[in-house]
N, C-alpha and C. Protein backbone atom coordinates (compact mmCIF):
# COMPACT_ATOMS: atom_id res chain seq x y z
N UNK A 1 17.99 11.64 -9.52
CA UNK A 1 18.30 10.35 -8.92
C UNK A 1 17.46 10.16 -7.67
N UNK A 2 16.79 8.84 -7.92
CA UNK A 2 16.04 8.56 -6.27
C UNK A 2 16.71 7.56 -5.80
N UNK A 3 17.32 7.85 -4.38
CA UNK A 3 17.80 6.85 -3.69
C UNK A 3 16.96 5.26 -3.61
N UNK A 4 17.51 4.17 -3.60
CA UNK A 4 16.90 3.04 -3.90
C UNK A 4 16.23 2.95 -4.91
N UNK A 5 16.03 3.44 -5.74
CA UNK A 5 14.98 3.48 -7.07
C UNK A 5 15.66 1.95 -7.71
N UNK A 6 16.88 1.55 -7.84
CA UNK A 6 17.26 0.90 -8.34
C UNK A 6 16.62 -0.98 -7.80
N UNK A 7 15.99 -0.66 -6.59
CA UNK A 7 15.56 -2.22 -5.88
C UNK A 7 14.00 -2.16 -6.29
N UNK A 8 13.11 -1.13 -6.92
CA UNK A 8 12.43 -0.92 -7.53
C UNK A 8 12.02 -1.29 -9.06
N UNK A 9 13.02 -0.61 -9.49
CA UNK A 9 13.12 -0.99 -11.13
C UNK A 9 13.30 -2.07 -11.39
N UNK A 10 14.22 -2.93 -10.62
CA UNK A 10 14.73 -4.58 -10.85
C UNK A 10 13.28 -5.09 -10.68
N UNK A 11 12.53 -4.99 -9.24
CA UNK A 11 11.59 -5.56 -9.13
C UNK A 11 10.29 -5.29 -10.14
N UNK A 12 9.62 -4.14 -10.46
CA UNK A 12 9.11 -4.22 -11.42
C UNK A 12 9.51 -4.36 -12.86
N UNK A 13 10.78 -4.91 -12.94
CA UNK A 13 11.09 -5.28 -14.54
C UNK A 13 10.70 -6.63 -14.13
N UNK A 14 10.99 -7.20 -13.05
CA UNK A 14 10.88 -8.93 -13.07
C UNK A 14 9.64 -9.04 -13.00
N UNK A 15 8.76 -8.33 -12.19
CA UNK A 15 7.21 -8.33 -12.43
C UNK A 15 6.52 -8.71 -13.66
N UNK A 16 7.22 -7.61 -14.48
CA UNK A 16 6.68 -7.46 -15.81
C UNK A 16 6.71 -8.85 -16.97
N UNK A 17 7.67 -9.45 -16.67
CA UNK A 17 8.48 -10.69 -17.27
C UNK A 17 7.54 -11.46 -16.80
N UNK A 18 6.89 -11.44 -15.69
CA UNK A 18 6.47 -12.67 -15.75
C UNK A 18 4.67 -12.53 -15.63
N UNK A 19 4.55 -11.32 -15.85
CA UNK A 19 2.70 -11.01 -16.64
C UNK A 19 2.37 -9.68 -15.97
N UNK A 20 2.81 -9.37 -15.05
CA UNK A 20 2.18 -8.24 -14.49
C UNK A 20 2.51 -7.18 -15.16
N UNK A 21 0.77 -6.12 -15.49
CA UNK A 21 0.80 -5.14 -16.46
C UNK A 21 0.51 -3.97 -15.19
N UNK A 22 1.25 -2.76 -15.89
CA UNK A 22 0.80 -1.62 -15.48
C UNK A 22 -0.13 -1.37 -14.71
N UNK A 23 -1.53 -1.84 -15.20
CA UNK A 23 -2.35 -2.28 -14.43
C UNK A 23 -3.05 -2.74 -13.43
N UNK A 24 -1.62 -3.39 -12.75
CA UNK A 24 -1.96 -4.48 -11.80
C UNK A 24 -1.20 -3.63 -10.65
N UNK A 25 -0.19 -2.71 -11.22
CA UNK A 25 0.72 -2.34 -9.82
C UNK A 25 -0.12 -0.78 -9.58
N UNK A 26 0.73 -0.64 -8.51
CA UNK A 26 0.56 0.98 -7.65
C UNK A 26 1.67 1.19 -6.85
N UNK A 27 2.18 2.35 -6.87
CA UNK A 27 3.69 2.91 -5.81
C UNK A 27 2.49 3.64 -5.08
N UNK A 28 2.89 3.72 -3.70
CA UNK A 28 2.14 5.27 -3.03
C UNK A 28 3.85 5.52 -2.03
N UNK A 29 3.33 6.44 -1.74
CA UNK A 29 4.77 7.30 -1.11
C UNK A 29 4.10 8.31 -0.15
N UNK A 30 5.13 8.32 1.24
CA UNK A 30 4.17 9.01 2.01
C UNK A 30 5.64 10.04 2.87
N UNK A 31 4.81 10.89 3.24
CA UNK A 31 6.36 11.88 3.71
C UNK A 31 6.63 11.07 5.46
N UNK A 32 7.70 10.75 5.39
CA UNK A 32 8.20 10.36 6.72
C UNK A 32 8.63 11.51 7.55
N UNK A 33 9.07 12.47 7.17
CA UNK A 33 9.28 13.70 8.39
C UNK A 33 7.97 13.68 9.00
N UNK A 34 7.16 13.51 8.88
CA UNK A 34 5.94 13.99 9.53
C UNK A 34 4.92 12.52 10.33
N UNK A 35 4.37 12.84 11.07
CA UNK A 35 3.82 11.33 11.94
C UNK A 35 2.95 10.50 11.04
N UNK A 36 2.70 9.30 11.40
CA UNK A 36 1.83 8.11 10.36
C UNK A 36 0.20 9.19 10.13
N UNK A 37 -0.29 9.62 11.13
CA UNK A 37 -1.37 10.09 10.92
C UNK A 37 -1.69 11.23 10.45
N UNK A 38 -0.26 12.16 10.60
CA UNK A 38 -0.40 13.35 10.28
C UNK A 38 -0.24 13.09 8.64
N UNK A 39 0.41 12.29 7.71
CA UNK A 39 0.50 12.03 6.15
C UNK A 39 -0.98 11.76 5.81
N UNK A 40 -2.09 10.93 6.94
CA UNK A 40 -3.28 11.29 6.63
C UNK A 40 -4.24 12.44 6.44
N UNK A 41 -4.00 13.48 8.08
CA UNK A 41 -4.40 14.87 8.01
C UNK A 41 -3.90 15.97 6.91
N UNK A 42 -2.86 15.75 6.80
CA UNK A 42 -2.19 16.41 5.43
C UNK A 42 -2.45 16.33 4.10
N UNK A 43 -2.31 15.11 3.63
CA UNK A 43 -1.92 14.88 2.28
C UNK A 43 -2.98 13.77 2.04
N UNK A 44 -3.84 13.02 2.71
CA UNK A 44 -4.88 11.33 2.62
C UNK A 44 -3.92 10.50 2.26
N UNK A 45 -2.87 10.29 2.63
CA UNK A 45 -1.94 9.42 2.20
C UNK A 45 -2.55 8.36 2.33
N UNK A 46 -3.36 8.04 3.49
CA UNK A 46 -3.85 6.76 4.05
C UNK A 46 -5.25 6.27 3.12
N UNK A 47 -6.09 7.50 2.87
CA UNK A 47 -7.64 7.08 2.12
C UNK A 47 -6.56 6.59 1.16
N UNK A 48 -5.75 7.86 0.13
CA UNK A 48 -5.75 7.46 -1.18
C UNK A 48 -4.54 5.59 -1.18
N UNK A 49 -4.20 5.20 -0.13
CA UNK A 49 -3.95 3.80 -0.62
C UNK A 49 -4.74 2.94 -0.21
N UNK A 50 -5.76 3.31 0.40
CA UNK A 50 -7.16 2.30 0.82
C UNK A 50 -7.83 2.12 -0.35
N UNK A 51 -8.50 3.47 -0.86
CA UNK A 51 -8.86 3.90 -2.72
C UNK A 51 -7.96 2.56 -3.64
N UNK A 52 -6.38 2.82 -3.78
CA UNK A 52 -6.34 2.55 -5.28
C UNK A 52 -6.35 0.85 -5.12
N UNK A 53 -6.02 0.01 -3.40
CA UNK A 53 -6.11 -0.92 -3.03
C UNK A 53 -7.28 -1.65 -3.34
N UNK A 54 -8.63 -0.71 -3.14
CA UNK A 54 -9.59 -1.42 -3.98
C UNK A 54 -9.76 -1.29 -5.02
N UNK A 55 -9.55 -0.27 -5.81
CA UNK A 55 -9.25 -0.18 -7.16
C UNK A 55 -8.97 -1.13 -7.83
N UNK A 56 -7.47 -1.45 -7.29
CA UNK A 56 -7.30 -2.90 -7.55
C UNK A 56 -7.77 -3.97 -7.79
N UNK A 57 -8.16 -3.88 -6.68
CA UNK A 57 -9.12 -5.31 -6.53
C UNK A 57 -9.76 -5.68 -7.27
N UNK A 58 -10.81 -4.53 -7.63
CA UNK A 58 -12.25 -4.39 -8.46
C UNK A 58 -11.72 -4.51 -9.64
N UNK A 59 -10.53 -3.89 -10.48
CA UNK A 59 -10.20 -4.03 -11.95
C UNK A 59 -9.24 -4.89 -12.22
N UNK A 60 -8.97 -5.98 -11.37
CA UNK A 60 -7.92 -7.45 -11.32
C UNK A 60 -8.98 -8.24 -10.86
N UNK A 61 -9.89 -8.76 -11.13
CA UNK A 61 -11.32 -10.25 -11.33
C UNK A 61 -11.15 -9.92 -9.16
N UNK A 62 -10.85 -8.99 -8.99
CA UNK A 62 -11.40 -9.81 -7.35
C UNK A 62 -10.14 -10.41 -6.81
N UNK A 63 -8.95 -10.29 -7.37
CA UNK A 63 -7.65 -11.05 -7.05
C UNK A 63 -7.31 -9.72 -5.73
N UNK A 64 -7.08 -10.33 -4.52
CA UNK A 64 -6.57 -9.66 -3.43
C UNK A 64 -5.18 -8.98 -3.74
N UNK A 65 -4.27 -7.99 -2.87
CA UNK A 65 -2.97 -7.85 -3.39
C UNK A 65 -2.38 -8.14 -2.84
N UNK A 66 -0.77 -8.24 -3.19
CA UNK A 66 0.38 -8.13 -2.35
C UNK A 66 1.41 -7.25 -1.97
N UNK A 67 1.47 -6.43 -0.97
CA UNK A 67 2.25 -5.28 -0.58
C UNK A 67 3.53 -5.91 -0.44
N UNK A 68 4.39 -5.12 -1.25
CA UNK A 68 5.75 -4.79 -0.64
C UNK A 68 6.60 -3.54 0.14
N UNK A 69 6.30 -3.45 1.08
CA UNK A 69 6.81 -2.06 1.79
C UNK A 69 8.63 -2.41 1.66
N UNK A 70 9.04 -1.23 2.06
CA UNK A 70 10.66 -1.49 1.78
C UNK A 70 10.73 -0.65 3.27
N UNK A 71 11.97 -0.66 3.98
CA UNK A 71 11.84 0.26 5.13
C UNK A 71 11.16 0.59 6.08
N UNK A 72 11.28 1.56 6.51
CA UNK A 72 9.70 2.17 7.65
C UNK A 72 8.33 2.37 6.71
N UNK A 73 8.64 1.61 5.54
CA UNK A 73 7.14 1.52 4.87
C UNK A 73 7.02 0.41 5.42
N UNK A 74 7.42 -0.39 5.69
CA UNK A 74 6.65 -1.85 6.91
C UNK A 74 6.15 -1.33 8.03
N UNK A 75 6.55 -0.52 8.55
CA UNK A 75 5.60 0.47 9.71
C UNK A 75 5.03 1.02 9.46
N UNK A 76 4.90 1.77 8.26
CA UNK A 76 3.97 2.75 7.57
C UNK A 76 2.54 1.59 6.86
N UNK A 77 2.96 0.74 6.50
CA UNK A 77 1.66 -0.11 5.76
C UNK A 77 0.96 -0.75 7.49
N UNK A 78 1.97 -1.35 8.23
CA UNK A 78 1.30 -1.77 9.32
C UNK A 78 0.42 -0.93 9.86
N UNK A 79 0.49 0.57 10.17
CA UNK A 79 -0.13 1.81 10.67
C UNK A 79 -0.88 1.71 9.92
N UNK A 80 -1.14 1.51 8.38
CA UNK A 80 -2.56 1.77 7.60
C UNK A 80 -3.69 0.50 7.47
N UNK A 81 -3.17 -0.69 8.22
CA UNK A 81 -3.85 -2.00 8.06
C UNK A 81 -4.85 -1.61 9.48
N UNK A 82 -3.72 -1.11 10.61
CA UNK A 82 -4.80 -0.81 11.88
C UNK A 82 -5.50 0.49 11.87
N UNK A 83 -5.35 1.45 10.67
CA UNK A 83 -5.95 2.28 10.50
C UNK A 83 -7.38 2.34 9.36
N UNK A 84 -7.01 1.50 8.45
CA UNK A 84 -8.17 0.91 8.04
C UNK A 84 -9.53 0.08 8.33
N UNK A 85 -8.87 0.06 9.15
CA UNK A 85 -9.65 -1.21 9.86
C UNK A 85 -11.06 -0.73 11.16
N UNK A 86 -10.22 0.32 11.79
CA UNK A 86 -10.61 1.39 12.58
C UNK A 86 -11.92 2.43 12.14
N UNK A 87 -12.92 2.68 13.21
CA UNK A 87 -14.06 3.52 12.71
C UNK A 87 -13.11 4.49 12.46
N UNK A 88 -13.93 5.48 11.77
CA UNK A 88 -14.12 6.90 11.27
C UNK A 88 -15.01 7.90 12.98
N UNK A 89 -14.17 8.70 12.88
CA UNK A 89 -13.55 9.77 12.42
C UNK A 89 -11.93 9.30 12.39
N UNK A 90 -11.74 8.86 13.39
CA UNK A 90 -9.99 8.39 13.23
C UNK A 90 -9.61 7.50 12.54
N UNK A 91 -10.40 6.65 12.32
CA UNK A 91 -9.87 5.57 11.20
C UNK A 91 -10.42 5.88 9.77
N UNK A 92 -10.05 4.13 9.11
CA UNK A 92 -10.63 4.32 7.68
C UNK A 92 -11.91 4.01 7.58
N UNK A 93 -12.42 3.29 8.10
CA UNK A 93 -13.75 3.05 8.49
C UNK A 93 -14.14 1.52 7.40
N UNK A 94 -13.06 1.25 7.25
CA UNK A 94 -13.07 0.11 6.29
C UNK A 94 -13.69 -1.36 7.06
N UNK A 95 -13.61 -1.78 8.10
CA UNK A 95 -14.35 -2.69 8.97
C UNK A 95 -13.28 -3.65 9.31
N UNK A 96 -13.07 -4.77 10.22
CA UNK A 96 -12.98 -5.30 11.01
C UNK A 96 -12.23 -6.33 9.74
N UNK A 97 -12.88 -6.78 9.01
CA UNK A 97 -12.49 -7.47 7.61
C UNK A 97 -11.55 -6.86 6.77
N UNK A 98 -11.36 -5.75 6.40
CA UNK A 98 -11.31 -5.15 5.14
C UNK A 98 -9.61 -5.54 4.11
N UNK A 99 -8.96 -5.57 5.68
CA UNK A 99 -7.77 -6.35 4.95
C UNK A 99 -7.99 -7.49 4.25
N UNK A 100 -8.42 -8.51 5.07
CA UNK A 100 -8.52 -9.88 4.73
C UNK A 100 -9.44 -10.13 3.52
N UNK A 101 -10.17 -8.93 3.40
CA UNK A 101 -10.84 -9.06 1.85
C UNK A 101 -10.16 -8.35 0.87
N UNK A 102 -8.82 -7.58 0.99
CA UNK A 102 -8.18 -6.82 0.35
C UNK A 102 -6.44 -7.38 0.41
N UNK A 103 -6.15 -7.84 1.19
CA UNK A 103 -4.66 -7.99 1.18
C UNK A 103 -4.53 -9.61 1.17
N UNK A 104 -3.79 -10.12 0.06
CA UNK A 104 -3.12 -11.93 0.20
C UNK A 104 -1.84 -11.79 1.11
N UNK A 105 -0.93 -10.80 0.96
CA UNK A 105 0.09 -10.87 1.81
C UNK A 105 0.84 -9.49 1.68
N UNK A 106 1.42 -9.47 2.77
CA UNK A 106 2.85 -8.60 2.65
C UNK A 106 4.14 -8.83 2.93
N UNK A 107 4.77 -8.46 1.85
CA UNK A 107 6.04 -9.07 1.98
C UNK A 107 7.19 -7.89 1.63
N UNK A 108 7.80 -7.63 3.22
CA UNK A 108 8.90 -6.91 3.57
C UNK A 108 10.14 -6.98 2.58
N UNK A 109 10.72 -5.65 2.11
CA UNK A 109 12.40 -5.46 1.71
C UNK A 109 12.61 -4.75 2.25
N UNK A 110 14.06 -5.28 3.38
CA UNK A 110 14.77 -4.22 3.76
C UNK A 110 14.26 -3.11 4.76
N UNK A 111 13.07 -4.34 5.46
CA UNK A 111 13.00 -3.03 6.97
C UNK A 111 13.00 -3.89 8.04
């Protein structure tokens, strides 16, 4: 059993109903015991949702996405928008743009 799994499943069943394939989505999950940056030093929590974000992009015609964080994943996605954005070595090195060529919106549950 995963706690909240159930505000999940509703939402990607209604997804699905109304066209969105497998395809189109991505979960990432990042450990909260540990600090926003340290899930980067650890684990790339942060590259690998910069990665599948363009992923996205590139294998959906160029269609931008829409995040739904649930919780302190609204702090956790906010930390990766100003971390993307940010040079390298500390940042993602993604540029000054990279949201606005990658994200249509985000839209909060439940934080």
């Amino acid at each position: 059993f995963a706690p909240g799994y159930f505000v999940w499943a509703v939402l990607i069943a209604n997804l699905a109903q109304i066209g969105y394939e497998e395809k189109s989505m991505y979960m990432a999950a990042y450990d909260w015991r540990i600090s926003f940056q340290n899930t980067e030093v650890r684990d790339k929590s942060l590259s690998r949702i910069k990665s599948n974000i363009e992923l996205l992009v590139a294998t959906n015609g160029g269609n931008k996405v829409v995040v739904i964080p649930h919780s302190m994943g609204a702090l956790y996605f906010l930390h990766f928008m100003k971390w993307v954005e940010a040079p390298t070595p500390t940042g993602g090195g993604g540029g000054s743009d990279w949201c606005a060529k990658h994200i249509k919106a985000v839209m909060n549950i439940g934080g």
